[in-house]
Every structure is written in C-alpha cells, then in structure tokens.
PDB file of N, CA and C in Angstrom:
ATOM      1  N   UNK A   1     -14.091  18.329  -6.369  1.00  0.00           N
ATOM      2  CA  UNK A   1     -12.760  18.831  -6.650  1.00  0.00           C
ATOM      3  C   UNK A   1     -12.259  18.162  -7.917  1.00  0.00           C
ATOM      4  N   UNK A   2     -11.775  19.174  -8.940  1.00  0.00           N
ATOM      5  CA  UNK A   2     -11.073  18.569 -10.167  1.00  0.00           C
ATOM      6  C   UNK A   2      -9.624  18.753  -9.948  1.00  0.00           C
ATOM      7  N   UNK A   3      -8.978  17.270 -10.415  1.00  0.00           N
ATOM      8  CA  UNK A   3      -6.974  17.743 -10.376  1.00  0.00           C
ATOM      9  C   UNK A   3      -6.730  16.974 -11.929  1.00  0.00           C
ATOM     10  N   UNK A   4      -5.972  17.679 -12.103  1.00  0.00           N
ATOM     11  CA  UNK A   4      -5.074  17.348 -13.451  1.00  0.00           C
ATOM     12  C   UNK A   4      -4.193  17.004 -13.098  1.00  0.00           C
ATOM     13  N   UNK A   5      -3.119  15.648 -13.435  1.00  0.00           N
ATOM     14  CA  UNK A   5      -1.768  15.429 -13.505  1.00  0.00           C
ATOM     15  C   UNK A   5      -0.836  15.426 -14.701  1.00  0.00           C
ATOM     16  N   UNK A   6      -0.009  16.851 -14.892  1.00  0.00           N
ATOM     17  CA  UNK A   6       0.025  16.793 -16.267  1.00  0.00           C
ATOM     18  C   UNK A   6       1.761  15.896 -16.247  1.00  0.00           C
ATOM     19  N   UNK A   7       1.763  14.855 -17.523  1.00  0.00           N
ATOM     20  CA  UNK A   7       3.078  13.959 -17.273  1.00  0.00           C
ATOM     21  C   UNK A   7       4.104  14.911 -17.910  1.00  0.00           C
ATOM     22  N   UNK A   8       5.292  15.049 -16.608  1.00  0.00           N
ATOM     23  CA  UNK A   8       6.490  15.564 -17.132  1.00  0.00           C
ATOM     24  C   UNK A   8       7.238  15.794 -18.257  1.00  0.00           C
ATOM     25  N   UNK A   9       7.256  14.715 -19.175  1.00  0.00           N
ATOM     26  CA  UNK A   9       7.739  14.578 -20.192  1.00  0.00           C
ATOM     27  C   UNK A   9       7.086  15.129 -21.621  1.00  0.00           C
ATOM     28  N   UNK A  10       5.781  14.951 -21.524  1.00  0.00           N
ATOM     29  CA  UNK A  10       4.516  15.379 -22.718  1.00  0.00           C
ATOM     30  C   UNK A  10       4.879  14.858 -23.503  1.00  0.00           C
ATOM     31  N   UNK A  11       5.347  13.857 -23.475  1.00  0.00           N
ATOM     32  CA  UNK A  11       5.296  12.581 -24.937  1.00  0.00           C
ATOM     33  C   UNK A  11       3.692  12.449 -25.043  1.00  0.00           C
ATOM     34  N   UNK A  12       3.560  11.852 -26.423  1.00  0.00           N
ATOM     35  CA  UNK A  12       2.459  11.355 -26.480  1.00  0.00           C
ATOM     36  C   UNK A  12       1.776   9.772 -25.721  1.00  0.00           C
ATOM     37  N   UNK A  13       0.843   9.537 -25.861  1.00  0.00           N
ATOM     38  CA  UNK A  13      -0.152   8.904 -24.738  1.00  0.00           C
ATOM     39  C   UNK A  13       0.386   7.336 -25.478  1.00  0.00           C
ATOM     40  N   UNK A  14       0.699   6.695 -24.789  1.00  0.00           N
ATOM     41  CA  UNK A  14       1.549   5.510 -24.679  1.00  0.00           C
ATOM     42  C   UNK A  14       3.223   5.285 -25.084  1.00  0.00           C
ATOM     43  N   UNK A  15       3.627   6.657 -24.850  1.00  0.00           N
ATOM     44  CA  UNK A  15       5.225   6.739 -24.988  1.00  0.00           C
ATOM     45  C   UNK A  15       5.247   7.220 -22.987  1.00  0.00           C
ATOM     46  N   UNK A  16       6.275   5.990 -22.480  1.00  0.00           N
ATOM     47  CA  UNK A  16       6.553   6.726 -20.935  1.00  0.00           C
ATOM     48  C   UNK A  16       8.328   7.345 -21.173  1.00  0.00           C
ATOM     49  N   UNK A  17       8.918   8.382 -20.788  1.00  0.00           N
ATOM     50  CA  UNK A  17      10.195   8.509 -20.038  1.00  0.00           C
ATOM     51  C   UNK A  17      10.549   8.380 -18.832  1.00  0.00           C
ATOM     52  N   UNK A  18      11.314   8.358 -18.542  1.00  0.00           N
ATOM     53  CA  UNK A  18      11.811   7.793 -16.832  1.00  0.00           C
ATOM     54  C   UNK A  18      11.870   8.616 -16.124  1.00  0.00           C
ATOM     55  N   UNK A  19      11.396   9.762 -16.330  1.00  0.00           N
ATOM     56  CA  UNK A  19      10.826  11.234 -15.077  1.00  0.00           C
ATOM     57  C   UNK A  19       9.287  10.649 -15.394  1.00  0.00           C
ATOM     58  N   UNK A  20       8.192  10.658 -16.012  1.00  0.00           N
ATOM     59  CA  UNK A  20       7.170   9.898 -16.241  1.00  0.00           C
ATOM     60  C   UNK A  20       7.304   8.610 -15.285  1.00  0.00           C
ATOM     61  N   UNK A  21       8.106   7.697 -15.151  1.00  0.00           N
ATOM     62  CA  UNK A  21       7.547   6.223 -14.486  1.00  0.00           C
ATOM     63  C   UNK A  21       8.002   7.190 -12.971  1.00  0.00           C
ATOM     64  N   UNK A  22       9.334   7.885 -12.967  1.00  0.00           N
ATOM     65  CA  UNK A  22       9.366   8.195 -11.577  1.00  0.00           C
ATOM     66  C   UNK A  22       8.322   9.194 -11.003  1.00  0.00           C
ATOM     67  N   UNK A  23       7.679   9.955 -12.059  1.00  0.00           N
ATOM     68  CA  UNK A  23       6.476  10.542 -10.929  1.00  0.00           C
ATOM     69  C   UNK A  23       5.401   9.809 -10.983  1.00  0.00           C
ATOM     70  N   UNK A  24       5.280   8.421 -11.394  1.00  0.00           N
ATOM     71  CA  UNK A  24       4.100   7.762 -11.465  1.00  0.00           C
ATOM     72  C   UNK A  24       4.655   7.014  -9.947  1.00  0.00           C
ATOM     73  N   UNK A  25       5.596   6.575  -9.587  1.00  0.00           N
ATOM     74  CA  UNK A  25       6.292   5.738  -8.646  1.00  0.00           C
ATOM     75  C   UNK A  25       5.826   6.842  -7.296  1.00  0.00           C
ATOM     76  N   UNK A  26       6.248   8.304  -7.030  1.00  0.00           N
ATOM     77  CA  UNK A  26       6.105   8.981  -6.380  1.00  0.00           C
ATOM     78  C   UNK A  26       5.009   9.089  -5.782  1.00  0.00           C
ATOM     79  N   UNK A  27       3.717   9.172  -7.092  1.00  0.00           N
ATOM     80  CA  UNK A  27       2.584   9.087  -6.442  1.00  0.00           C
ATOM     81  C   UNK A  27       2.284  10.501  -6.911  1.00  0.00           C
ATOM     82  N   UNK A  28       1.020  11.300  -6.303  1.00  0.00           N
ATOM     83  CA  UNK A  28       0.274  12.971  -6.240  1.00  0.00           C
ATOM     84  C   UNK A  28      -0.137  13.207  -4.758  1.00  0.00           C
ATOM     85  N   UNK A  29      -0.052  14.130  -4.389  1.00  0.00           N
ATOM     86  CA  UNK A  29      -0.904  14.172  -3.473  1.00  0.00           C
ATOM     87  C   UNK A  29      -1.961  15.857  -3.597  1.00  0.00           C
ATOM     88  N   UNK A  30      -2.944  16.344  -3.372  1.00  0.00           N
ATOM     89  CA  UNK A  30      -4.024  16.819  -3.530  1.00  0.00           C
ATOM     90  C   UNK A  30      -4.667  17.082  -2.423  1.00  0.00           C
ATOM     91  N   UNK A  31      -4.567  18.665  -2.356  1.00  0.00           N
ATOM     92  CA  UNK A  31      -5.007  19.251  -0.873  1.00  0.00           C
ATOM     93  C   UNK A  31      -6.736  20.204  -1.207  1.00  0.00           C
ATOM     94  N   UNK A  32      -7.874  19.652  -0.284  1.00  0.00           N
ATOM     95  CA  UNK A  32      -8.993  19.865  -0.482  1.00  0.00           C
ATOM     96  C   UNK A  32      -8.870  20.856   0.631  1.00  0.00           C
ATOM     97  N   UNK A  33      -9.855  22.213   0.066  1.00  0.00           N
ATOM     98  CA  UNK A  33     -10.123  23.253   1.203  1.00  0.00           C
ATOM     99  C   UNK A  33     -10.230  22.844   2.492  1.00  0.00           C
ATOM    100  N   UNK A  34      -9.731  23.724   3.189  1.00  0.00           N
ATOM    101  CA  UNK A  34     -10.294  23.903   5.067  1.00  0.00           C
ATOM    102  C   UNK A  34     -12.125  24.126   4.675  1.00  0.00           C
ATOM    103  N   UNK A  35     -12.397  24.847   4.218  1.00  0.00           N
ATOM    104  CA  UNK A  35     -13.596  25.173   3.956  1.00  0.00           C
ATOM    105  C   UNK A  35     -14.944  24.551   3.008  1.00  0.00           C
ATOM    106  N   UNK A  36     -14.012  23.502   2.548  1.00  0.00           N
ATOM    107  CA  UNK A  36     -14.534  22.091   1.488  1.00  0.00           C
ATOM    108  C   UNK A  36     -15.890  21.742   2.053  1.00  0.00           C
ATOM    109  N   UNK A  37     -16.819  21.767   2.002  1.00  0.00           N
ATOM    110  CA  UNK A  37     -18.144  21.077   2.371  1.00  0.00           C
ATOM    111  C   UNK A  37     -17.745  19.860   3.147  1.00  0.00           C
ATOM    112  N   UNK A  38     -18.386  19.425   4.628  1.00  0.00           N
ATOM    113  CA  UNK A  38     -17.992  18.006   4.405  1.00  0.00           C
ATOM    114  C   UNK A  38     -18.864  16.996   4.218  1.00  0.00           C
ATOM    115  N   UNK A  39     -17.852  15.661   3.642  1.00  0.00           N
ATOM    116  CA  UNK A  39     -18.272  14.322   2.984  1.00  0.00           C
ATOM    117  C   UNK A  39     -18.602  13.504   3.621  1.00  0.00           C
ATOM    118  N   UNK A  40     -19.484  12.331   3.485  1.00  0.00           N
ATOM    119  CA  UNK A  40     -19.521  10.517   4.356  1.00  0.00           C
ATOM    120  C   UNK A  40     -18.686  10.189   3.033  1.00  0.00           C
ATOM    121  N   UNK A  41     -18.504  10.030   1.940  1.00  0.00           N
ATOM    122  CA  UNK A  41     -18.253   9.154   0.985  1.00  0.00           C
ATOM    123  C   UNK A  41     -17.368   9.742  -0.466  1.00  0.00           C
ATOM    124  N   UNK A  42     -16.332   9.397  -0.868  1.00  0.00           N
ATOM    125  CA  UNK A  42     -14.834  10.226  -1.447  1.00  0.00           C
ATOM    126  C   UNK A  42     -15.707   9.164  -3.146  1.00  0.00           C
ATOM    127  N   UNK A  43     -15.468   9.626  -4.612  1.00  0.00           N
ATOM    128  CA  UNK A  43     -15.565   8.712  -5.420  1.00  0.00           C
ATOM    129  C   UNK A  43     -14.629   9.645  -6.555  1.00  0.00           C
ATOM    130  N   UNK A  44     -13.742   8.861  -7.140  1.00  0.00           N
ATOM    131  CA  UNK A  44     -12.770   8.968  -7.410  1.00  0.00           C
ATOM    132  C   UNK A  44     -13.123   8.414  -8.884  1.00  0.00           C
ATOM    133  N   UNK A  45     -13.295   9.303 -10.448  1.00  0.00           N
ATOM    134  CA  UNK A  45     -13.300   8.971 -11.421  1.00  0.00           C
ATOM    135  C   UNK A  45     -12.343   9.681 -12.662  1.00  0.00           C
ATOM    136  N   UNK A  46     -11.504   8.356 -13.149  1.00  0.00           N
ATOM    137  CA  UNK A  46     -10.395   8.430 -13.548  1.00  0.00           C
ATOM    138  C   UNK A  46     -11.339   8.557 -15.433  1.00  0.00           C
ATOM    139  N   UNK A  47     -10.501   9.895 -16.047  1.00  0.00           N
ATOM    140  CA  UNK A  47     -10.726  10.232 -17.369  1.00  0.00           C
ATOM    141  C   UNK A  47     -10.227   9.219 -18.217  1.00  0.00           C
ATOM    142  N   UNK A  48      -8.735   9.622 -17.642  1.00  0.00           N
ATOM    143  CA  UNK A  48      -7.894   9.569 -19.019  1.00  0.00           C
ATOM    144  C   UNK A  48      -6.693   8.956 -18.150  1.00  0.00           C
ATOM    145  N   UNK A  49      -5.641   8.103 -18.762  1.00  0.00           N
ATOM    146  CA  UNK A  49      -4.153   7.815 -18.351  1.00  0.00           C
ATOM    147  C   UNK A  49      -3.205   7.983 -19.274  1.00  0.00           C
ATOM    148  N   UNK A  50      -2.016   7.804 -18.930  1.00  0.00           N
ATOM    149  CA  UNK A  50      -1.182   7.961 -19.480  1.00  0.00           C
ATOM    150  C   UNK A  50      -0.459   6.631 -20.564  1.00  0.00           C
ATOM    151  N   UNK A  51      -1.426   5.954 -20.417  1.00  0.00           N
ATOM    152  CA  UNK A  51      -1.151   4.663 -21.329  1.00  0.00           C
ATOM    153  C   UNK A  51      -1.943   4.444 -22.110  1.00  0.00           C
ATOM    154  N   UNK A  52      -1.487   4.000 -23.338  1.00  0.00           N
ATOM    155  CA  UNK A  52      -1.704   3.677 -24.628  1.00  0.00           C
ATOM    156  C   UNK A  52      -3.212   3.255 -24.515  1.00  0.00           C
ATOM    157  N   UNK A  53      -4.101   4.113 -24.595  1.00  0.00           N
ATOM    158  CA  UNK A  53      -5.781   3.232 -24.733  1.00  0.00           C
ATOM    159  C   UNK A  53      -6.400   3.238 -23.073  1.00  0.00           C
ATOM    160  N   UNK A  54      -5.658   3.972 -21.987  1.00  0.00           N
ATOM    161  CA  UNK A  54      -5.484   3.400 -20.513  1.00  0.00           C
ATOM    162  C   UNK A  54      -6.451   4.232 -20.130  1.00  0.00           C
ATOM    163  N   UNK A  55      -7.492   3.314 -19.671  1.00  0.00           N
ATOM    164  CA  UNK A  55      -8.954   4.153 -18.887  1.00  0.00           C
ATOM    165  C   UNK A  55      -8.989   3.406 -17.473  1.00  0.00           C
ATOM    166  N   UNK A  56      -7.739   2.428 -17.075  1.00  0.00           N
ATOM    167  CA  UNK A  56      -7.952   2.001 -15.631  1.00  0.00           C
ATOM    168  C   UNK A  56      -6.440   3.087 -14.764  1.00  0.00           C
ATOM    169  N   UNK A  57      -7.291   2.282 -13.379  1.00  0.00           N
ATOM    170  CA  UNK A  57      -5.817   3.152 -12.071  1.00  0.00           C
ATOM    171  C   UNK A  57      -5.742   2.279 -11.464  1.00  0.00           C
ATOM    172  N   UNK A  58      -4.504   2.454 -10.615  1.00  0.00           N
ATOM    173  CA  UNK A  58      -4.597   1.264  -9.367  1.00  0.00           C
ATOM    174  C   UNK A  58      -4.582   2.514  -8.559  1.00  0.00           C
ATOM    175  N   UNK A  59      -5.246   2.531  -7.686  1.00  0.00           N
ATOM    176  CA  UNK A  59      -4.694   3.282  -6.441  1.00  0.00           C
ATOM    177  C   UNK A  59      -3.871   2.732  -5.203  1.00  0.00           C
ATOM    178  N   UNK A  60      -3.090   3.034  -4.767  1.00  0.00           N
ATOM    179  CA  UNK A  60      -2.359   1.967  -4.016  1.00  0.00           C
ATOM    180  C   UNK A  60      -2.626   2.465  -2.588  1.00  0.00           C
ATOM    181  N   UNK A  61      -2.920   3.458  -1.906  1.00  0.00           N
ATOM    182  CA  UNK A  61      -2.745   4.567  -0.974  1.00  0.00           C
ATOM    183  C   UNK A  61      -4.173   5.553  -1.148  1.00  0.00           C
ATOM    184  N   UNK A  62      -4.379   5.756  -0.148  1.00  0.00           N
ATOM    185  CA  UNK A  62      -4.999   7.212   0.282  1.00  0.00           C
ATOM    186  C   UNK A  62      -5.357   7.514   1.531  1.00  0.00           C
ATOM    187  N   UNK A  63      -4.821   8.602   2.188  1.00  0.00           N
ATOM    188  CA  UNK A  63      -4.591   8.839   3.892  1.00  0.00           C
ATOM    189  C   UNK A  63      -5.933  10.439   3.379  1.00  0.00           C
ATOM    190  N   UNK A  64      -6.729  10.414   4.441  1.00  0.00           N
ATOM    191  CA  UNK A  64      -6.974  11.892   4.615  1.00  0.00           C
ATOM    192  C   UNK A  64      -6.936  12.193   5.973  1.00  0.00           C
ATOM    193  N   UNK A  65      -6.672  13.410   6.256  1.00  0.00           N
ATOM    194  CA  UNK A  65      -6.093  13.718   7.299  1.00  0.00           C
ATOM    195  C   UNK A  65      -7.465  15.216   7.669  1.00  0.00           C
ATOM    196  N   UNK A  66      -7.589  15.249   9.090  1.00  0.00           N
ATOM    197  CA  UNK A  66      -8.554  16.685   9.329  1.00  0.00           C
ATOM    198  C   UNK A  66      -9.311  16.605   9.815  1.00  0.00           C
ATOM    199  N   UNK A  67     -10.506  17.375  10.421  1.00  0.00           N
ATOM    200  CA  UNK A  67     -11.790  17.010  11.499  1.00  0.00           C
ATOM    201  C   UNK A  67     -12.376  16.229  11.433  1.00  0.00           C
ATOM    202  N   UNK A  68     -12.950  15.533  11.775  1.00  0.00           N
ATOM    203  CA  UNK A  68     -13.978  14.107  11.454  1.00  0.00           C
ATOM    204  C   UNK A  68     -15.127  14.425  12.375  1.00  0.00           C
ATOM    205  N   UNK A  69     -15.249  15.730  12.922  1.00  0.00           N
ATOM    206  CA  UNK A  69     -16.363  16.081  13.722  1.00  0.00           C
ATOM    207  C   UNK A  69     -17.281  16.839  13.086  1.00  0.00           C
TER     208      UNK A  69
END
C-alpha cells in the first residue's frame, strides 16, 4: 500500500505553518482493504518529510484493528 501526506499549507520543504505542526500533532490514519492479502510482518518506508533535508520519522502509535485468523 502507497499513502501520500500532502502538508496543508504547501510551503516549501523546511518552512512549517501552524495547520502543518497541527496536522503533524494529529497524526494520519490509513485504511488497508477488507480484501488486502494478509501479512505476518507491516515495514514502513519513509521517502521524504517535511523538514528541511528530513529523511527520518518518529512513529509514536500504530493500532491495527481486523481478523487475525
């Protein structure tokens, strides 16, 4: 699964506005098909950020929710 988060504001890449820090504060959340193949193992690779030169993330959170059978 590919997601884009595009930043509210569209300043350029190390300018933030304060709709920018507040949807960074908010968080994303990202809904994978009912019909999604299923996984043992999630890997999560970050392109691009929204900061000046920024190729790291923190992730703070991640719940998945759905059959595990």
């Amino acid at each position: 699964m590919e997601h884009t988060l595009i930043k509210p504001s569209g300043l350029p890449v190390g300018q933030l506005s304060q709709e920018d820090r507040d949807k960074g504060a908010e968080g994303e959340h990202m809904d994978v098909p009912l019909l999604a193949p299923k996984v043992r193992y999630i890997r999560i690779k970050i392109l691009r950020t929204w900061t000046d030169g920024g190729y790291a993330a923190n992730i703070q959170e991640m719940r998945f929710y759905g059959n595990d059978k």
